[in-house]
C-alpha atoms as a PDB file:
ATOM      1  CA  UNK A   1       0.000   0.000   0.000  1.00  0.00           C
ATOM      2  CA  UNK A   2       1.363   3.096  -1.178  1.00  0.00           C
ATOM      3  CA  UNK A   3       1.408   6.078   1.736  1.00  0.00           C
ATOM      4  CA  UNK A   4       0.950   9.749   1.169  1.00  0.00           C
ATOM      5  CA  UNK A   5       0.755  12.750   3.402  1.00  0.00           C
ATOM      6  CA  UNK A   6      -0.231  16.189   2.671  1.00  0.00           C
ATOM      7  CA  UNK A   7       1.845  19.365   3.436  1.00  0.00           C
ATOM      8  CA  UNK A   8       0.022  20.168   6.534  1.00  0.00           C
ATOM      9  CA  UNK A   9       0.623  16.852   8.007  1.00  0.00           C
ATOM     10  CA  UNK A  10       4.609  16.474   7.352  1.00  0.00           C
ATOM     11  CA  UNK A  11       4.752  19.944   9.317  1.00  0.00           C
ATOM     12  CA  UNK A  12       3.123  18.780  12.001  1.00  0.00           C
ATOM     13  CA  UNK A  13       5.384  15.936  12.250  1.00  0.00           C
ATOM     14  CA  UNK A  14       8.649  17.647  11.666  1.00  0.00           C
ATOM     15  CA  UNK A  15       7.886  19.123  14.881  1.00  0.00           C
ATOM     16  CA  UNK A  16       7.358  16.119  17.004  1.00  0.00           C
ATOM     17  CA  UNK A  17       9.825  14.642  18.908  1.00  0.00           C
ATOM     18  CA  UNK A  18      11.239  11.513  18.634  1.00  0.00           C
ATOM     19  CA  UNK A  19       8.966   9.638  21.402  1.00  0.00           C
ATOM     20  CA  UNK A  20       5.877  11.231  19.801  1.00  0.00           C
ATOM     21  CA  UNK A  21       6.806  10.037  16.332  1.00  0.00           C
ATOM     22  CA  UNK A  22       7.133   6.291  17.558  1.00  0.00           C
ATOM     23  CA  UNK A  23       4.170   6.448  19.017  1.00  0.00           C
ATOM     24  CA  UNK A  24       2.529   8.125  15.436  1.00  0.00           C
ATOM     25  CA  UNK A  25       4.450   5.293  14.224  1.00  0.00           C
ATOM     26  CA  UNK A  26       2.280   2.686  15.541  1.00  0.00           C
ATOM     27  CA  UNK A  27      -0.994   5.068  14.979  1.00  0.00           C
ATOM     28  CA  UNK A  28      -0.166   4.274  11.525  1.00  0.00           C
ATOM     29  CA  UNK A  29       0.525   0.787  11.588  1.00  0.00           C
ATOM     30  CA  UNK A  30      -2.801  -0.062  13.201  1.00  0.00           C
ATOM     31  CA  UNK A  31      -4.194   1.789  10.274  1.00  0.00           C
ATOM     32  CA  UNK A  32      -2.742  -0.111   7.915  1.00  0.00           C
ATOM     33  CA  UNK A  33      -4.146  -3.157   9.430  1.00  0.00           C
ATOM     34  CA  UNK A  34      -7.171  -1.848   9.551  1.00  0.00           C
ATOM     35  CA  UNK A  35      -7.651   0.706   7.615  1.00  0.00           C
ATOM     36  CA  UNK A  36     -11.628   1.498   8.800  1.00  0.00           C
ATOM     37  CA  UNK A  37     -10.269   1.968  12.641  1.00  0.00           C
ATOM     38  CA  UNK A  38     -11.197   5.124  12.669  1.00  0.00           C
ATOM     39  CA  UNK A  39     -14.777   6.958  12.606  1.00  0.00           C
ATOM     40  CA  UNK A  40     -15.829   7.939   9.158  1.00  0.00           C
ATOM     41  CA  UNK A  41     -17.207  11.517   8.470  1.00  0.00           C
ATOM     42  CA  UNK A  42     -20.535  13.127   7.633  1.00  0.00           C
ATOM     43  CA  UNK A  43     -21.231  15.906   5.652  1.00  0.00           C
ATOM     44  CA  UNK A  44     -18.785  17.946   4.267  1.00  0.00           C
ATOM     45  CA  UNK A  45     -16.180  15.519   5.199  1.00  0.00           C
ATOM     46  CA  UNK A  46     -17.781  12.579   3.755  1.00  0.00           C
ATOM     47  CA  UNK A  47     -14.921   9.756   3.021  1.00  0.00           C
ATOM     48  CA  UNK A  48     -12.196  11.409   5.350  1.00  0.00           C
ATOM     49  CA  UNK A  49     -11.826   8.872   8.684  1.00  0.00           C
ATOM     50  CA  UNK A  50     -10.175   9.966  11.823  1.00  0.00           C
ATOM     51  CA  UNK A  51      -8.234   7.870  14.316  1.00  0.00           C
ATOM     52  CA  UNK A  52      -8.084   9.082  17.754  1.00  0.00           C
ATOM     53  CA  UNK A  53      -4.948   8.161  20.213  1.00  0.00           C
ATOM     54  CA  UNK A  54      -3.027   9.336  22.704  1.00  0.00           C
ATOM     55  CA  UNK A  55       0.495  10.981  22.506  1.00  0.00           C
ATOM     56  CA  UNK A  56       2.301  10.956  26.515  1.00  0.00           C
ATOM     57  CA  UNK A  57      -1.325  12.099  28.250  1.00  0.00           C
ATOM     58  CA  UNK A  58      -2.503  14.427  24.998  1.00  0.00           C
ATOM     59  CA  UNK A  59      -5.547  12.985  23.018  1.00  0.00           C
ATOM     60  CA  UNK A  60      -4.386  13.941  19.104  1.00  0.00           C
ATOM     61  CA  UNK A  61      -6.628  13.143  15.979  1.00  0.00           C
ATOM     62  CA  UNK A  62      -4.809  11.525  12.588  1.00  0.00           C
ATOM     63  CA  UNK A  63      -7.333  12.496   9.463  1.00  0.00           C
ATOM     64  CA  UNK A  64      -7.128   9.881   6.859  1.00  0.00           C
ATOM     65  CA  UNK A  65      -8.454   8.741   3.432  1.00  0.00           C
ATOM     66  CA  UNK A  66      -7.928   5.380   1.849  1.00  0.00           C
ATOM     67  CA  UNK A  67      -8.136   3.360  -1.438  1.00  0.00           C
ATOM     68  CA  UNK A  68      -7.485  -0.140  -2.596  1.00  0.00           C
ATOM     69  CA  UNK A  69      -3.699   0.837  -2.606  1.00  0.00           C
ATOM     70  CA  UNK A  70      -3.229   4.456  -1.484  1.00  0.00           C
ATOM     71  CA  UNK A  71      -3.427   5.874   2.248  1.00  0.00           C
ATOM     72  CA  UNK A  72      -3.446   9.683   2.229  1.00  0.00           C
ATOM     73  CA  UNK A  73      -2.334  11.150   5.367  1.00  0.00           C
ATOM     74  CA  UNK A  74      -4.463  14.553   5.963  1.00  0.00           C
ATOM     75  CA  UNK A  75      -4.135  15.990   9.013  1.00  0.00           C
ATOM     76  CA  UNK A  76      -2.502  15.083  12.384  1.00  0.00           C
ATOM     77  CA  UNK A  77      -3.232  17.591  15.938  1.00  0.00           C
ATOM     78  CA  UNK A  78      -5.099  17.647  19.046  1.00  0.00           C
ATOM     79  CA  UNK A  79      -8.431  18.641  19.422  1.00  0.00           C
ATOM     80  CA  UNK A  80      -9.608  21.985  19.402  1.00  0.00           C
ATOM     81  CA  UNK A  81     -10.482  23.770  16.762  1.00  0.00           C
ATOM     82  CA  UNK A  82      -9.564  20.297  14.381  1.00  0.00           C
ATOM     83  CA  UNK A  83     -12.881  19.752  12.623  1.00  0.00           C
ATOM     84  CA  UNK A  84     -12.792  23.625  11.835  1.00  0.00           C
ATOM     85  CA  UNK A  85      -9.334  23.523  10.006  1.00  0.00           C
ATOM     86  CA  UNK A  86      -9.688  19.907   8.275  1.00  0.00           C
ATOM     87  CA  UNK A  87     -12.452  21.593   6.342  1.00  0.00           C
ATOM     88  CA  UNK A  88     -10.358  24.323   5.281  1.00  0.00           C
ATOM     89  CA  UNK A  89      -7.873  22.077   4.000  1.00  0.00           C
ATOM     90  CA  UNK A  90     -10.280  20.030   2.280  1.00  0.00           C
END
């Protein structure tokens, strides 16, 4: 399966350190094994699914769209305000 990420989400992760990458790391790979883990979207955001875990004690939220072979990496950040801003990159 072929992975891509948009701009928005390699900036976020250039700025996480290296514990908080492994543990995006994983995020990931449990996508990949499954890639309907995460809650698909309504509306406006009809297709895009989110998976929710936890980096240390913060809840973050990893946007995601898939294919037969393609796994596009949206948007990766905590909570507030996240709905809001997916939309505006969408």
């Amino acid at each position: 399966m072929k992975i891509y990420q948009s701009r928005s989400f390699a900036k976020k992760v250039k700025k996480l350190a290296k514990p908080e990458k492994e543990t995006l790391d994983k995020a990931i790979q449990e996508i990949l094994n499954d890639p309907e883990i995460g809650d698909e979207k309504k509306g406006d955001l009809r297709g895009v699914f989110v998976h929710k875990f936890k980096v240390q004690a913060t809840p973050y939220l990893l946007s995601y769209r898939f294919t037969m072979n393609e796994l596009e990496l949206i948007m990766l950040g905590a909570h507030e305000n996240y709905y809001r801003d997916l939309k505006k990159i969408i």
